[in-house]
C-alpha atoms as a PDB file:
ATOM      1  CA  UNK A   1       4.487 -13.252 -19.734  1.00  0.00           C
ATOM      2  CA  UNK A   2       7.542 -12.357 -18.165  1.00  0.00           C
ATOM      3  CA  UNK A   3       7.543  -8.731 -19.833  1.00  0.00           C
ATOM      4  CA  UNK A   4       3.700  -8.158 -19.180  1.00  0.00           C
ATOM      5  CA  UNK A   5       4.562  -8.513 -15.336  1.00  0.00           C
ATOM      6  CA  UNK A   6       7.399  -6.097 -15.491  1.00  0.00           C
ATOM      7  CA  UNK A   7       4.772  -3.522 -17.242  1.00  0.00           C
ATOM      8  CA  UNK A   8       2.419  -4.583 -14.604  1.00  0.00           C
ATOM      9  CA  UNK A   9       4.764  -3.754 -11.956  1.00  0.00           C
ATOM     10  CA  UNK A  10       5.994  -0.315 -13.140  1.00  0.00           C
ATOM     11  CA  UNK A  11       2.871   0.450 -13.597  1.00  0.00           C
ATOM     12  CA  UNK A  12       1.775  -0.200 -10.466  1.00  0.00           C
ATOM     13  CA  UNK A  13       4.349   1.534  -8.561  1.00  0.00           C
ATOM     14  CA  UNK A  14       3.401   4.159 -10.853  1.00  0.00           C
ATOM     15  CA  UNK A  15      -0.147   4.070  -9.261  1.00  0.00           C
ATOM     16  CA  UNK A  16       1.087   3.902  -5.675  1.00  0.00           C
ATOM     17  CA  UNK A  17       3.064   6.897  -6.417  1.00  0.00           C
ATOM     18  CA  UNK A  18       0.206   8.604  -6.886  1.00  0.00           C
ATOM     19  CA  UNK A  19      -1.681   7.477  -3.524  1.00  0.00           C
ATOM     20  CA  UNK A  20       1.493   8.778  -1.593  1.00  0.00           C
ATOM     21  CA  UNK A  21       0.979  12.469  -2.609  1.00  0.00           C
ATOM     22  CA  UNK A  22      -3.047  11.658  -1.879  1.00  0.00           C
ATOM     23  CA  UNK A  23      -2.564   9.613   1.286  1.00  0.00           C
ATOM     24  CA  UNK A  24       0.616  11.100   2.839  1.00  0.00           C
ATOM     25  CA  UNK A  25       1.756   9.549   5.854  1.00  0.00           C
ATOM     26  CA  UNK A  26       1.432   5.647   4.827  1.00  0.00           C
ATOM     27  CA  UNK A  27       4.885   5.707   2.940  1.00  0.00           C
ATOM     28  CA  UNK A  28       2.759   4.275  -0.065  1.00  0.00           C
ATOM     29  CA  UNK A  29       5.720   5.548  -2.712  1.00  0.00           C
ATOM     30  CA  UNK A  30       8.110   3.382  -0.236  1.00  0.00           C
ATOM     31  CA  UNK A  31       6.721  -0.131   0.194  1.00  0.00           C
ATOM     32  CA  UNK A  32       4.208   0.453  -2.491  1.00  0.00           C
ATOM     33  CA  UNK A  33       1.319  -0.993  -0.821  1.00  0.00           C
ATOM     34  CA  UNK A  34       3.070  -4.627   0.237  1.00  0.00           C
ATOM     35  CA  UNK A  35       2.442  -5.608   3.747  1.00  0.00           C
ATOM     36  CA  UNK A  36       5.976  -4.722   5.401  1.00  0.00           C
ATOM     37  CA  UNK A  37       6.551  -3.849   8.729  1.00  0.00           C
ATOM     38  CA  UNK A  38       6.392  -0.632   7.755  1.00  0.00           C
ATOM     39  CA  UNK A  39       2.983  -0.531   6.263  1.00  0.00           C
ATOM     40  CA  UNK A  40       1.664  -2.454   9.005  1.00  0.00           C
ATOM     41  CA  UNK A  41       2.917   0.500  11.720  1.00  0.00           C
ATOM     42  CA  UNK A  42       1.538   3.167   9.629  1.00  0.00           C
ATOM     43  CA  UNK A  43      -1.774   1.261   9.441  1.00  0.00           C
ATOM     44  CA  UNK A  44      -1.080   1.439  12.916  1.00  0.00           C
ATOM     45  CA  UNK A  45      -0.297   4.865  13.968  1.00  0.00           C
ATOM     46  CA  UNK A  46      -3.158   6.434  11.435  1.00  0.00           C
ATOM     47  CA  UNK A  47      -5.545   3.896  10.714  1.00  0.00           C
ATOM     48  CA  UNK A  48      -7.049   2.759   7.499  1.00  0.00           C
ATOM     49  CA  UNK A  49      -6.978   4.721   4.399  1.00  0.00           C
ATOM     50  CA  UNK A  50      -9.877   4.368   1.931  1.00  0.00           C
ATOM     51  CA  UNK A  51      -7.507   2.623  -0.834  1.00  0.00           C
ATOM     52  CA  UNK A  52      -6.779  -0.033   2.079  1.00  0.00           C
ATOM     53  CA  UNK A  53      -8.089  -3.582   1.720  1.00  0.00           C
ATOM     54  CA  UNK A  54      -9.205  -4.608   4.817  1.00  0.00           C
ATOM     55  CA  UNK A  55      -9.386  -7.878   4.019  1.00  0.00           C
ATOM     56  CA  UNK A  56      -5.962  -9.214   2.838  1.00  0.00           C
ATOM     57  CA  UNK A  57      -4.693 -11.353   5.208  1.00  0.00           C
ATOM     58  CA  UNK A  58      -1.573  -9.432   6.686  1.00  0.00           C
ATOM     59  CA  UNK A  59      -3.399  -6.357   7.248  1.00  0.00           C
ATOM     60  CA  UNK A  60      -4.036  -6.116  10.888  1.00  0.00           C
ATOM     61  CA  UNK A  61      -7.268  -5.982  12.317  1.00  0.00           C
ATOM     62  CA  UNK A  62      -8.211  -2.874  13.491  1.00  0.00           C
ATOM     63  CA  UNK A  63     -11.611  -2.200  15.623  1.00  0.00           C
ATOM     64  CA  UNK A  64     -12.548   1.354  13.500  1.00  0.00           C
END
């Protein structure tokens, strides 16, 4: 189990790699999509992005 969330992981960062260079601006190769205080400004600044989940709890709630 341990190794399957390692792969998972890569993987994933892999995948948020990928949404950096297609959604420039939200530092998505940087905090890969976690809720940091540096997602949360970007969110901010720019609004959402269509890969955004508006529903996850820490996102803030934006009137868009």
């Amino acid at each position: 189990i341990a190794c399957a969330s390692i792969v998972a992981k890569v993987a994933r960062d892999d995948i948020m790699r990928g949404m950096d260079r297609l959604y420039p601006g939200y530092g998505f190769a940087r905090h890969k999509g976690y809720g940091t205080p540096h997602h949360q400004r970007c969110i901010l600044e720019r609004g959402y992005c269509p890969i955004h989940r508006r529903t996850f709890a820490v996102a803030p709630k934006l009137d868009i």
